[in-house]
PDB file of N, CA and C in Angstrom:
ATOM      1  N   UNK A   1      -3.653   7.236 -13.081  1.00  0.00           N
ATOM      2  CA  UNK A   1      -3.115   7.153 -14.389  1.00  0.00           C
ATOM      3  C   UNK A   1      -2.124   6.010 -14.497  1.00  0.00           C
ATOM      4  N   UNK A   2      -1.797   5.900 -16.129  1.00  0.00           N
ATOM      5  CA  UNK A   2      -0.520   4.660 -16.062  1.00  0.00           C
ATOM      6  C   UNK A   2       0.236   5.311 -16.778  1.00  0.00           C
ATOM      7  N   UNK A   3       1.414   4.923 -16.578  1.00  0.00           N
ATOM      8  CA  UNK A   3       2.943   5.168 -17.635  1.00  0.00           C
ATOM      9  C   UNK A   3       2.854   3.931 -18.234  1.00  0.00           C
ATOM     10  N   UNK A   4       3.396   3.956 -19.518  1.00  0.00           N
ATOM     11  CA  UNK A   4       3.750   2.441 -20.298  1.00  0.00           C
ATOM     12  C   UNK A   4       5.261   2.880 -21.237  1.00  0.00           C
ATOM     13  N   UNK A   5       6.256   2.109 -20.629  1.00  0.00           N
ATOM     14  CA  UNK A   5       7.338   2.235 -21.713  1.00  0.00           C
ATOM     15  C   UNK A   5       8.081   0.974 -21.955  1.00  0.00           C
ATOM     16  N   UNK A   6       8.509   0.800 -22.935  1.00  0.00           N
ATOM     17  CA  UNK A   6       9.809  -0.028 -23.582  1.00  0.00           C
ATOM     18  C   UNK A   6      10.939   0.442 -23.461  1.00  0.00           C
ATOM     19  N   UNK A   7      12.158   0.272 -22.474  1.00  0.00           N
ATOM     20  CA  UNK A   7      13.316   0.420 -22.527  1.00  0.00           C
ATOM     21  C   UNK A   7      13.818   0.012 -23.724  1.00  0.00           C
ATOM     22  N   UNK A   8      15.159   0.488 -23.715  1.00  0.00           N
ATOM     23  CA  UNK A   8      15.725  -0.046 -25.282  1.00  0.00           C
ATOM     24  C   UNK A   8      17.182  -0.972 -24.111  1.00  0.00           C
ATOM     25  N   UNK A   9      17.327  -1.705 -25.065  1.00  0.00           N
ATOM     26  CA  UNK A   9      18.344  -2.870 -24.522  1.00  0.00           C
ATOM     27  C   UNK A   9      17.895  -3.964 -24.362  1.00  0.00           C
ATOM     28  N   UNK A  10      16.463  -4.588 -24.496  1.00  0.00           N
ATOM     29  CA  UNK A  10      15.582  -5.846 -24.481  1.00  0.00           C
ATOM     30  C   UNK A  10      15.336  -5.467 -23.205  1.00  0.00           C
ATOM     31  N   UNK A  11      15.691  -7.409 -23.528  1.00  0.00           N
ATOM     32  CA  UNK A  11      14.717  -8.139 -21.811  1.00  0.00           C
ATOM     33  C   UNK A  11      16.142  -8.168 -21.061  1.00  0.00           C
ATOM     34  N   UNK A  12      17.105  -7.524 -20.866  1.00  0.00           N
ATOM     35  CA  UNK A  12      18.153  -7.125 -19.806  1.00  0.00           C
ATOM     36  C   UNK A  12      18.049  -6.095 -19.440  1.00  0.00           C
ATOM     37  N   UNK A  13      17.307  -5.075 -20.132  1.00  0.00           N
ATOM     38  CA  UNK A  13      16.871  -3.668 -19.797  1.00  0.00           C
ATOM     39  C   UNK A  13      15.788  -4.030 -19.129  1.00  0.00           C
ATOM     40  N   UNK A  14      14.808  -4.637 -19.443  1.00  0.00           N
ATOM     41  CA  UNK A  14      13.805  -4.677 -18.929  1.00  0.00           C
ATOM     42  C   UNK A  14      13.987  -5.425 -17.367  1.00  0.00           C
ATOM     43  N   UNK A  15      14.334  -6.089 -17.115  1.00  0.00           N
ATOM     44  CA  UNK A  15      15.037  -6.844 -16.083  1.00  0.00           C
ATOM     45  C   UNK A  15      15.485  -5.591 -14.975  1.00  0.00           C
ATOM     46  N   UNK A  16      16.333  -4.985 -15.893  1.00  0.00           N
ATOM     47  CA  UNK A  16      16.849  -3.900 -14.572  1.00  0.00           C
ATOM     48  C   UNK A  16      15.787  -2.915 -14.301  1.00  0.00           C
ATOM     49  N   UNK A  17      14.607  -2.761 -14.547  1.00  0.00           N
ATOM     50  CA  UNK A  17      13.776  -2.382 -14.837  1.00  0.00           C
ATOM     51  C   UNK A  17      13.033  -2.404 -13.568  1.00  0.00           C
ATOM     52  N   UNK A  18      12.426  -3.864 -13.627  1.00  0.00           N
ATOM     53  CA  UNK A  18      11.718  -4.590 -12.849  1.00  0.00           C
ATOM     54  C   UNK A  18      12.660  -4.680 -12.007  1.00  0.00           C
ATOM     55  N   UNK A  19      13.660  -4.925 -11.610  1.00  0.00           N
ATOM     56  CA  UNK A  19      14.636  -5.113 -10.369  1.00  0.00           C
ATOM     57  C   UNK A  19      15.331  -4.298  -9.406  1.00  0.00           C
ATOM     58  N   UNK A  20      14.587  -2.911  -9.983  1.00  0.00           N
ATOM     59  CA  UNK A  20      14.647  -1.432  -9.071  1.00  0.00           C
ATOM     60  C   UNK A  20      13.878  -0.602  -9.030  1.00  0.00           C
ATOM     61  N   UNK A  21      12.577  -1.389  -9.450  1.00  0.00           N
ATOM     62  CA  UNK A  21      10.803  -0.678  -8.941  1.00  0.00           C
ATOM     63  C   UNK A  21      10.546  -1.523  -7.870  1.00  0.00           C
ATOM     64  N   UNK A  22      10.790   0.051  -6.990  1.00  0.00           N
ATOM     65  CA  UNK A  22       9.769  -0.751  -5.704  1.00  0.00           C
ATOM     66  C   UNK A  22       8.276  -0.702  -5.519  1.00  0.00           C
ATOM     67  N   UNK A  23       7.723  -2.006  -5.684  1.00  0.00           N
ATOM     68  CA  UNK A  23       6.479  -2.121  -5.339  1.00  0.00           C
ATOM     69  C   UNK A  23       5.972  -1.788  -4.267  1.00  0.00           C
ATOM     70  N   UNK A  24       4.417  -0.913  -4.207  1.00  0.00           N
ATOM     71  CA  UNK A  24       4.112  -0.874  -2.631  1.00  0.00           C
ATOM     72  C   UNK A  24       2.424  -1.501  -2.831  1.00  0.00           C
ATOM     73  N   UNK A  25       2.259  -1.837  -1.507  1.00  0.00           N
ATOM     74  CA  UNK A  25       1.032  -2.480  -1.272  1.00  0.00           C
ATOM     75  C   UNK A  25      -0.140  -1.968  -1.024  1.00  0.00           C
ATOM     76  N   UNK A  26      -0.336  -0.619  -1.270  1.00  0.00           N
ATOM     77  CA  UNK A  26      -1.482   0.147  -1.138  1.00  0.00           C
ATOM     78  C   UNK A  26      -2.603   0.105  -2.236  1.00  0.00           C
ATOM     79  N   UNK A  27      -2.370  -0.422  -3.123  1.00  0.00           N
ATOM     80  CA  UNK A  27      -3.189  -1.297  -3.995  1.00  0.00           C
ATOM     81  C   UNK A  27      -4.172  -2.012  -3.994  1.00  0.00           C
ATOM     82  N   UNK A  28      -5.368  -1.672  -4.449  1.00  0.00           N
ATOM     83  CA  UNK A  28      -6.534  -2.869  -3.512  1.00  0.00           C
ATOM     84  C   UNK A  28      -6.073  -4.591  -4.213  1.00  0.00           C
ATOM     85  N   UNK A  29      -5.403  -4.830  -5.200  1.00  0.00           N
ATOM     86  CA  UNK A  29      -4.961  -6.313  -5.041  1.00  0.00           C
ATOM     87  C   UNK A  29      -3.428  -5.822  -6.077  1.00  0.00           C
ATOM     88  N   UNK A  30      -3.218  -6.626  -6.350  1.00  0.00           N
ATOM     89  CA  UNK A  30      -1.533  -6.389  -7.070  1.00  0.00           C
ATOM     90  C   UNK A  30      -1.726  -6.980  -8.346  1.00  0.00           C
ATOM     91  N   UNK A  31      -3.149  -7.907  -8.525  1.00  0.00           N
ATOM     92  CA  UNK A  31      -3.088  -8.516  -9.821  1.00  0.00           C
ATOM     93  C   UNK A  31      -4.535  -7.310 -10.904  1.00  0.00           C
ATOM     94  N   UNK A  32      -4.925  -6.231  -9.797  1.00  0.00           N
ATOM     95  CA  UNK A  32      -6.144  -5.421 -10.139  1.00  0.00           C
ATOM     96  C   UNK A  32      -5.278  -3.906  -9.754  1.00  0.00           C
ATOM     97  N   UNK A  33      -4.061  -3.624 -10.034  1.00  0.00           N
ATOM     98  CA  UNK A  33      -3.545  -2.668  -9.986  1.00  0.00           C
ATOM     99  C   UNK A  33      -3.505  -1.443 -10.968  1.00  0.00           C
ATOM    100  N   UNK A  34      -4.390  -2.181 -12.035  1.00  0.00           N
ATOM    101  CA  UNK A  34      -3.826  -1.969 -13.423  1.00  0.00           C
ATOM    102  C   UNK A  34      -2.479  -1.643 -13.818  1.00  0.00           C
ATOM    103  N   UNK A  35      -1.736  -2.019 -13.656  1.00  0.00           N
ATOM    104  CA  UNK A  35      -0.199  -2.794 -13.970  1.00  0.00           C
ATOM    105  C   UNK A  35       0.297  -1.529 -13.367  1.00  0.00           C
ATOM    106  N   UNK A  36       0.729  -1.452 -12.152  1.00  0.00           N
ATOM    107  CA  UNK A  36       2.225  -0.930 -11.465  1.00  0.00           C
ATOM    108  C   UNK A  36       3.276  -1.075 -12.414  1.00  0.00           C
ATOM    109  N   UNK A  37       3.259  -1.910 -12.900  1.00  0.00           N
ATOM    110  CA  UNK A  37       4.406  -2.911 -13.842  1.00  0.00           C
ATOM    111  C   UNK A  37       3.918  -3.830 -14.524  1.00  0.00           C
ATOM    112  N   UNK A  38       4.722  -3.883 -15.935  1.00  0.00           N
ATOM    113  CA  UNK A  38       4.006  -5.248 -16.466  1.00  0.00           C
ATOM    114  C   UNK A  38       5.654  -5.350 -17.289  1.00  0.00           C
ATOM    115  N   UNK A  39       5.528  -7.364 -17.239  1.00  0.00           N
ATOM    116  CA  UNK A  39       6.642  -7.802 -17.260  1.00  0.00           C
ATOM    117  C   UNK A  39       6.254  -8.695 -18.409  1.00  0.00           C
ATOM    118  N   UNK A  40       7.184  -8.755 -19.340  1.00  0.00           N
ATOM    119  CA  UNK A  40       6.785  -9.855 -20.585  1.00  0.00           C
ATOM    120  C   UNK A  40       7.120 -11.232 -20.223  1.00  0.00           C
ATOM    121  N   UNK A  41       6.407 -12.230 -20.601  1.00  0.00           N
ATOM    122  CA  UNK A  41       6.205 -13.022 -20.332  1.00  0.00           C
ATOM    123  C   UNK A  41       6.858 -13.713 -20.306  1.00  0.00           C
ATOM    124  N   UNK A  42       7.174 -15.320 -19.225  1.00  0.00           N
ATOM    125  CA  UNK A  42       8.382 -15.388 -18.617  1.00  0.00           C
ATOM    126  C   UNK A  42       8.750 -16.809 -19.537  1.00  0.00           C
ATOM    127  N   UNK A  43      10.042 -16.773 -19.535  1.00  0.00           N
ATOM    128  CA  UNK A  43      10.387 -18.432 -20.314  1.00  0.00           C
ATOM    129  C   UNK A  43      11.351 -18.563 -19.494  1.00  0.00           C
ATOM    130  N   UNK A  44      11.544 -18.202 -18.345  1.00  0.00           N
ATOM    131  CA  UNK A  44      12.155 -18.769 -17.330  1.00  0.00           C
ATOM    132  C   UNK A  44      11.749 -18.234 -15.920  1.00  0.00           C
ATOM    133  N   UNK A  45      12.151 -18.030 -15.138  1.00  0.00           N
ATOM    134  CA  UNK A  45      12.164 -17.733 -13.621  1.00  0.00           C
ATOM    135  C   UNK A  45      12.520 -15.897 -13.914  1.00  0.00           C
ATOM    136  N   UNK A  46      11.530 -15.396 -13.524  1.00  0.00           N
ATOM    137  CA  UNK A  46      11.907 -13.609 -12.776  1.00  0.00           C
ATOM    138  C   UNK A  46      11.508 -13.438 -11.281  1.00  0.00           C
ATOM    139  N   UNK A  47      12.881 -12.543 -10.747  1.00  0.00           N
ATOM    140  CA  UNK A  47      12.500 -12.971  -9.069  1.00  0.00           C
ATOM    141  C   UNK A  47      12.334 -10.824  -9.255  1.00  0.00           C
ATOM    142  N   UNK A  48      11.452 -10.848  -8.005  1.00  0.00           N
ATOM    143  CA  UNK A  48      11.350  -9.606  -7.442  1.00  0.00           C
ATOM    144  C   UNK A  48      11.932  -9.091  -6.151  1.00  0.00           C
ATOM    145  N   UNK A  49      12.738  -8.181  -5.771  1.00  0.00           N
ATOM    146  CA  UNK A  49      13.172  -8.226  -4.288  1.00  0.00           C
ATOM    147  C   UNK A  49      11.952  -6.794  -3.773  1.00  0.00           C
ATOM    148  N   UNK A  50      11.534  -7.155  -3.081  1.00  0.00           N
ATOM    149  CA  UNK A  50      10.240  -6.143  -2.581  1.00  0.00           C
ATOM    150  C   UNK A  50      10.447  -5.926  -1.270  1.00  0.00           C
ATOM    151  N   UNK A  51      10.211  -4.621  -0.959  1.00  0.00           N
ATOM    152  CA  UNK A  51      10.009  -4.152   0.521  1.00  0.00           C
ATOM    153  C   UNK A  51       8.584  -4.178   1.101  1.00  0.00           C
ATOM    154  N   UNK A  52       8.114  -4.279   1.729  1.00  0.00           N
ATOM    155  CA  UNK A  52       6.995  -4.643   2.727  1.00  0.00           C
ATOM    156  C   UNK A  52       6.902  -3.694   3.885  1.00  0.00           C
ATOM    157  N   UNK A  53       6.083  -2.822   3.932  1.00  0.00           N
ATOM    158  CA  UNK A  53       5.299  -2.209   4.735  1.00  0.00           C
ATOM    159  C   UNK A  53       5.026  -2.460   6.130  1.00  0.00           C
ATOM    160  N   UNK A  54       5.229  -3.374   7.035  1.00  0.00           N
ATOM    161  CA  UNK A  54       5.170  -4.472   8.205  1.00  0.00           C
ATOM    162  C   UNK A  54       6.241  -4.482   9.195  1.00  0.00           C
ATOM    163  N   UNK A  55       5.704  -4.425  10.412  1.00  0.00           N
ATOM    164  CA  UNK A  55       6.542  -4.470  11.755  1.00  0.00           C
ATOM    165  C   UNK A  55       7.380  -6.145  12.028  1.00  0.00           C
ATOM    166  N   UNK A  56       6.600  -6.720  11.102  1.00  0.00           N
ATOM    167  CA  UNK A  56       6.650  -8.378  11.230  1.00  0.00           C
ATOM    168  C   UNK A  56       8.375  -8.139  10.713  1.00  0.00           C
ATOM    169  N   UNK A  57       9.233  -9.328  11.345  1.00  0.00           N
ATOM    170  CA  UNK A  57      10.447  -9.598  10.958  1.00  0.00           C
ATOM    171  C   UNK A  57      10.387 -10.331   9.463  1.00  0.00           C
ATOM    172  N   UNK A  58      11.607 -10.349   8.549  1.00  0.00           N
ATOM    173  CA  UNK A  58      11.309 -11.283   7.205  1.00  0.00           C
ATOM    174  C   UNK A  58      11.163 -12.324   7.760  1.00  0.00           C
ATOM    175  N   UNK A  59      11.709 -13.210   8.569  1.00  0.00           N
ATOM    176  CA  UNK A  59      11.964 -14.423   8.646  1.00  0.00           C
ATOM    177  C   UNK A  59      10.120 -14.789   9.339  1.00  0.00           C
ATOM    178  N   UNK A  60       9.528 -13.771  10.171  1.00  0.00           N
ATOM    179  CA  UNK A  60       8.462 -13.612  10.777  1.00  0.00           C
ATOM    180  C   UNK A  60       7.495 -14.198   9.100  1.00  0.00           C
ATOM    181  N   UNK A  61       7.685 -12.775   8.455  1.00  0.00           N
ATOM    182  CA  UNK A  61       6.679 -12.849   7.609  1.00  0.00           C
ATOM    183  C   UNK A  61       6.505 -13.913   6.086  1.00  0.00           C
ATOM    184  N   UNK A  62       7.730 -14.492   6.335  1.00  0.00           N
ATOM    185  CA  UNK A  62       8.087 -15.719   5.348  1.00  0.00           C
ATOM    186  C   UNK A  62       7.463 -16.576   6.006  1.00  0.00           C
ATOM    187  N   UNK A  63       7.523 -17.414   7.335  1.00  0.00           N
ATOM    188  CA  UNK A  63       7.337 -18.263   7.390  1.00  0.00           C
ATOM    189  C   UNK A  63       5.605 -18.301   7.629  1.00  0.00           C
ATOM    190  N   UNK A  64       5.125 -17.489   8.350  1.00  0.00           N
ATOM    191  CA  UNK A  64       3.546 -16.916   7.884  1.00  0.00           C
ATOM    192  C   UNK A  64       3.155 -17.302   6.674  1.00  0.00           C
ATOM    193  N   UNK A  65       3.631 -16.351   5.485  1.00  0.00           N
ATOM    194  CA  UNK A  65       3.235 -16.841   3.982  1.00  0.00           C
ATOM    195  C   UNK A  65       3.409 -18.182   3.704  1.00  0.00           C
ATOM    196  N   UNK A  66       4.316 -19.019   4.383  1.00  0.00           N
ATOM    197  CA  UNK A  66       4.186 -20.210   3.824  1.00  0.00           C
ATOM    198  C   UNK A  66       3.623 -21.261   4.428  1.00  0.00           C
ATOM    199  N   UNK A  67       3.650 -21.232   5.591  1.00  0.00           N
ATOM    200  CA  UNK A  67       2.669 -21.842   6.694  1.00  0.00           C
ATOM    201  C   UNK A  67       1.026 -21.544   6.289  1.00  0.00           C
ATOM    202  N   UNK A  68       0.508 -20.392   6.042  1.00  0.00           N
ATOM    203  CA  UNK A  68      -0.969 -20.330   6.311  1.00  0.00           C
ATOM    204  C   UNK A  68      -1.387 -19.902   5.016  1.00  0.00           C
ATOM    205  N   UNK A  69      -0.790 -19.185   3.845  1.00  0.00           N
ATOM    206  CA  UNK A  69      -0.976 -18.730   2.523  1.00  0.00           C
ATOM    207  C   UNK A  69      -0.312 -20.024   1.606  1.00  0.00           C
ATOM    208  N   UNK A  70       0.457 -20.238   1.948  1.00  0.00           N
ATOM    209  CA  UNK A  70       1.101 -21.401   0.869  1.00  0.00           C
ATOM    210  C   UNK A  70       1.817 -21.083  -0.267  1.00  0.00           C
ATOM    211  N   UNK A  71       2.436 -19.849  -0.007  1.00  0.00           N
ATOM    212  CA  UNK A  71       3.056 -18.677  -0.640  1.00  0.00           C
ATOM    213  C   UNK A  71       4.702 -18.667  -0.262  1.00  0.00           C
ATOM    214  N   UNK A  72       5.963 -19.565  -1.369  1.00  0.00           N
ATOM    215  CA  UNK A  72       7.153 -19.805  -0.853  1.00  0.00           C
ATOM    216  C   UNK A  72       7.785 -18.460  -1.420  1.00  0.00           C
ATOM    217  N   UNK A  73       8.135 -16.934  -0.477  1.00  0.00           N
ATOM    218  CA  UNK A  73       8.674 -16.464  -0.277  1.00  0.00           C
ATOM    219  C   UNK A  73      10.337 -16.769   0.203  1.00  0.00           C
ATOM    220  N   UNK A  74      11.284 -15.737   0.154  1.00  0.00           N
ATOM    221  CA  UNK A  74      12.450 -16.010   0.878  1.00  0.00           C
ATOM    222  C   UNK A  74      12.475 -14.615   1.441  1.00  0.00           C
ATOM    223  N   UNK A  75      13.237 -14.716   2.692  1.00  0.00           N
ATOM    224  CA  UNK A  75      13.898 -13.147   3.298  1.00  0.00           C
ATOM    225  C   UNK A  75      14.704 -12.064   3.076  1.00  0.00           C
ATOM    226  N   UNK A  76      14.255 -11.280   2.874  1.00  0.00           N
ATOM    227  CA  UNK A  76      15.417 -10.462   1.881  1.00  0.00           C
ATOM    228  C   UNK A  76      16.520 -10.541   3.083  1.00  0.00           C
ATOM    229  N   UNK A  77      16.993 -10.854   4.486  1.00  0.00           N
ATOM    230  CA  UNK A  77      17.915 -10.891   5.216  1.00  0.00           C
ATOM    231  C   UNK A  77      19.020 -11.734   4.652  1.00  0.00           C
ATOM    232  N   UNK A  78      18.059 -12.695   3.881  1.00  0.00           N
ATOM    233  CA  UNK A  78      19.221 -13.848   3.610  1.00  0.00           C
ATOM    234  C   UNK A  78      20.342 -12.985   2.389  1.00  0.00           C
ATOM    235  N   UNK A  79      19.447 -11.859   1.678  1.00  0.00           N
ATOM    236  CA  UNK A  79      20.254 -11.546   1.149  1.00  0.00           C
ATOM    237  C   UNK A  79      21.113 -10.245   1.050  1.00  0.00           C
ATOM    238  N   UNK A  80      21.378 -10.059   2.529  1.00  0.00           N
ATOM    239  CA  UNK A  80      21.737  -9.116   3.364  1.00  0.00           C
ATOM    240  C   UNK A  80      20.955  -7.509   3.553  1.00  0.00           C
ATOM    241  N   UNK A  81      19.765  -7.968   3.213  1.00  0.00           N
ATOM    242  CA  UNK A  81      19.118  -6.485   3.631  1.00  0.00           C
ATOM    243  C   UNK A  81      18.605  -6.375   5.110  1.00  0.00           C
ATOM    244  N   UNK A  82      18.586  -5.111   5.369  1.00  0.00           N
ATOM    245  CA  UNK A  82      19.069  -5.003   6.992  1.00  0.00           C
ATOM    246  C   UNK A  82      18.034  -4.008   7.585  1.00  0.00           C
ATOM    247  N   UNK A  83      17.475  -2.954   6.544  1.00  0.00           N
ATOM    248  CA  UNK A  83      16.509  -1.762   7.288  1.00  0.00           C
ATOM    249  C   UNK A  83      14.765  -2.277   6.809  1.00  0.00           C
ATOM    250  N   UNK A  84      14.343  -3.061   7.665  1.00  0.00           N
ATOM    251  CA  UNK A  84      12.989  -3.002   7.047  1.00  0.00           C
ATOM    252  C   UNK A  84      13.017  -4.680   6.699  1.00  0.00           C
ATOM    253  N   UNK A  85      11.351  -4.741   6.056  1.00  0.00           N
ATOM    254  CA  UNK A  85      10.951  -6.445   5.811  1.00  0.00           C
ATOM    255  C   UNK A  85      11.357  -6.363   4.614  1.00  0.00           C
ATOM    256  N   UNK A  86      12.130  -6.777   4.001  1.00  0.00           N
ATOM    257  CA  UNK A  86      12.424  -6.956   2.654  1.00  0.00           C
ATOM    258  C   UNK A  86      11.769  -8.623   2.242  1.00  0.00           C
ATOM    259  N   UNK A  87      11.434  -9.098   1.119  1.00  0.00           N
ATOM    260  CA  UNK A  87      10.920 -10.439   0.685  1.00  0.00           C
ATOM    261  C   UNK A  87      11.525 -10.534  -1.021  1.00  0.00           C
ATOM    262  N   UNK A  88      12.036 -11.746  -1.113  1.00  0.00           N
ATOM    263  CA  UNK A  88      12.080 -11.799  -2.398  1.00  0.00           C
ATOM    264  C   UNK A  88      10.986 -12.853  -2.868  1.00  0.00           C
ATOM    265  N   UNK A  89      10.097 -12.416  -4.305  1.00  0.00           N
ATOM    266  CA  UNK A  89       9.432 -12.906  -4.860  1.00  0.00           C
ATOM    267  C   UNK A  89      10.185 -13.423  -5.946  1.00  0.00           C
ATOM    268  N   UNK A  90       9.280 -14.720  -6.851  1.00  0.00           N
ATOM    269  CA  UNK A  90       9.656 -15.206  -8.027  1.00  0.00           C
ATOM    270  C   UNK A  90       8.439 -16.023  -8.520  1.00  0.00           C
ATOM    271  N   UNK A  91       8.944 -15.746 -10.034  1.00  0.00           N
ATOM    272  CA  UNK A  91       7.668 -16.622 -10.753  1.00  0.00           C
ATOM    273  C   UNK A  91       8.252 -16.977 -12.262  1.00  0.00           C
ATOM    274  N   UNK A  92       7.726 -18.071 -12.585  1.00  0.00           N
ATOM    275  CA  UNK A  92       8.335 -19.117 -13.818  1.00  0.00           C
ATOM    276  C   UNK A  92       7.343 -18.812 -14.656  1.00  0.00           C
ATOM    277  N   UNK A  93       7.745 -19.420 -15.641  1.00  0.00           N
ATOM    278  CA  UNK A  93       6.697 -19.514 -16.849  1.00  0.00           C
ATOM    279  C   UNK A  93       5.445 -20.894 -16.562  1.00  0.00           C
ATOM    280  N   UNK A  94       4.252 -20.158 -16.051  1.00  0.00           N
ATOM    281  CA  UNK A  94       3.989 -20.541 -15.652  1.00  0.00           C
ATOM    282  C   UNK A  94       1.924 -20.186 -16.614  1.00  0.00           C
ATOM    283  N   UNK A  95       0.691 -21.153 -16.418  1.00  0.00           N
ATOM    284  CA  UNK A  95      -0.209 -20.575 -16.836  1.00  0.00           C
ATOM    285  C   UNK A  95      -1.064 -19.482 -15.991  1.00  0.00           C
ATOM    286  N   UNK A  96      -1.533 -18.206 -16.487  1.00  0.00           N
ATOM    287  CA  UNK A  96      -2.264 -17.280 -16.159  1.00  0.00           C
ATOM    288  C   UNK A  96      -2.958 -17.980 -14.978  1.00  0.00           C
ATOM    289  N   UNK A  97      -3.737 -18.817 -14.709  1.00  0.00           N
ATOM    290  CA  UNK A  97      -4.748 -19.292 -13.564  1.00  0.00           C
ATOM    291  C   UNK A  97      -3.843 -19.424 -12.544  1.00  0.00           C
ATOM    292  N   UNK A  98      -2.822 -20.156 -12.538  1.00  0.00           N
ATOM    293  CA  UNK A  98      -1.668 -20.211 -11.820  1.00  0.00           C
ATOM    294  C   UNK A  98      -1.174 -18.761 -11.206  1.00  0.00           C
ATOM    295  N   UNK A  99      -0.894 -18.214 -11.932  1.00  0.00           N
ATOM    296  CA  UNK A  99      -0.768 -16.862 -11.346  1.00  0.00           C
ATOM    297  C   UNK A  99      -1.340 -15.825 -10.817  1.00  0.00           C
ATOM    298  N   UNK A 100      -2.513 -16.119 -11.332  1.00  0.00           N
ATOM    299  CA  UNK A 100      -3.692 -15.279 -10.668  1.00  0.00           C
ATOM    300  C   UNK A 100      -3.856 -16.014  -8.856  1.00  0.00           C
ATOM    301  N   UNK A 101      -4.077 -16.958  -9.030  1.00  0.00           N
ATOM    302  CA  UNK A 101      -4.413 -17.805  -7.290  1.00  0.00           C
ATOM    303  C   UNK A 101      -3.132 -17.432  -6.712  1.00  0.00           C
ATOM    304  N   UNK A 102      -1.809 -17.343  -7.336  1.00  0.00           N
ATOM    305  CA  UNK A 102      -0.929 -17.028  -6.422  1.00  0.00           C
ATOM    306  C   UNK A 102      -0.532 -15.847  -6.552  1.00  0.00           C
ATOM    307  N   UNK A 103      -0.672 -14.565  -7.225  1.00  0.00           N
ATOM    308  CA  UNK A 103      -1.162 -13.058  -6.447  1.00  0.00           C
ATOM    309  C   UNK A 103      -2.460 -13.520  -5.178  1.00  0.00           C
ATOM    310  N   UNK A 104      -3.242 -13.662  -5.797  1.00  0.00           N
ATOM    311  CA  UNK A 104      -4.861 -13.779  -4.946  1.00  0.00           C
ATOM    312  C   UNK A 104      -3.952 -14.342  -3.608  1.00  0.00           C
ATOM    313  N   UNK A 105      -3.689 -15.180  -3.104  1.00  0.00           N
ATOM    314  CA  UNK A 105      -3.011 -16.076  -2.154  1.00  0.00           C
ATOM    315  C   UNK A 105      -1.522 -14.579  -1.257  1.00  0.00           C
ATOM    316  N   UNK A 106      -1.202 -14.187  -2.307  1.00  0.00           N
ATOM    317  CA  UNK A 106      -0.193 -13.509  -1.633  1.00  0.00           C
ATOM    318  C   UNK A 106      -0.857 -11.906  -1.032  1.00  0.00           C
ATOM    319  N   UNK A 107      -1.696 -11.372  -1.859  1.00  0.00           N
ATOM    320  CA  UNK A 107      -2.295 -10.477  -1.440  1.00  0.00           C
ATOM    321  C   UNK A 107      -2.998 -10.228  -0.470  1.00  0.00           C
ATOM    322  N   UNK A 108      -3.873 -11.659   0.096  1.00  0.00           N
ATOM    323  CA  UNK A 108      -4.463 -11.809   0.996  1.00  0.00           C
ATOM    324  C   UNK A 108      -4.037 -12.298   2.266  1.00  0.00           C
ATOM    325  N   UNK A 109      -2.482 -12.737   1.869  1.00  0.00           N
ATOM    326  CA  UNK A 109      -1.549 -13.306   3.285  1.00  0.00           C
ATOM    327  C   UNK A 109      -1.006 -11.672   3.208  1.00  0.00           C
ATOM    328  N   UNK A 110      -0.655 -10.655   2.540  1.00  0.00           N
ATOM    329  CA  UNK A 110       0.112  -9.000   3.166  1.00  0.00           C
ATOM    330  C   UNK A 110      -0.869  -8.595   3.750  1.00  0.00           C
ATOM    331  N   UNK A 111      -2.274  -8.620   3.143  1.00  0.00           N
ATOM    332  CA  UNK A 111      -3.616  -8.089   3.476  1.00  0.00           C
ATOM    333  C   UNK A 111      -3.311  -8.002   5.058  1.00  0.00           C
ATOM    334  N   UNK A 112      -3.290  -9.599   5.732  1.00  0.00           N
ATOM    335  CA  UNK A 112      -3.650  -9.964   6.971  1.00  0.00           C
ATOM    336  C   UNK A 112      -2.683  -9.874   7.512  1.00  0.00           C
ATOM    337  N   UNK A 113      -1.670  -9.724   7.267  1.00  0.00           N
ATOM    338  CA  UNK A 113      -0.081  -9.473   8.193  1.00  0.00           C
ATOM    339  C   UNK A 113       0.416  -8.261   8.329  1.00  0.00           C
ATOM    340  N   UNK A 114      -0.191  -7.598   7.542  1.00  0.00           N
ATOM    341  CA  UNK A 114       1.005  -6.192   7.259  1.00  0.00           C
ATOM    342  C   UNK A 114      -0.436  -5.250   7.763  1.00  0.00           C
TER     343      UNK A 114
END
């Protein structure tokens, strides 16, 4: 099934929204989830801080994604998280094709790591 709601407070509600759902990866892709989440559309930069499922260290599994996926992740260490792979994601206003290859690209670098 899906939930669908509109917070009230805008896109600062919505923000806190998206910025304390944790995503998990049991999903057969993240862009074919039928929306875990759906985020209105961006006119600037929205970052995600996500936990990860994986024995791999962040710094392990960052530099993986960006070495062999081409996928610029950061470590959630850098931003002092301490139990687990934490990763922060982000994405700009950017076109749909664009975003689709880079889910497709990121899904298939957790696929093979995690």
């Amino acid at each position: 099934g899906m939930v669908s709601f509109r917070p009230k407070g805008g896109m600062e509600a919505a923000h806190r929204v998206v910025e304390n759902t944790e995503l998990f990866f049991l999903a057969e892709s993240l862009g074919g989830v039928e929306s875990l989440i759906e985020v209105p559309a961006a006119e600037g930069a929205f970052y995600f801080f996500v936990r990860v499922g994986t024995r791999l260290s962040p710094m392990a599994l960052t530099k993986k994604l960006i070495q062999v996926y081409k996928i610029a992740v950061i470590p959630g260490s850098a931003f002092g998280a301490k139990n687990g792979c934490h990763i922060r994601l982000s994405y700009g206003a950017f076109d749909s094709a664009a975003a689709t290859e880079g889910i497709d690209r990121l899904t298939r670098g957790l696929r093979a790591l995690c």
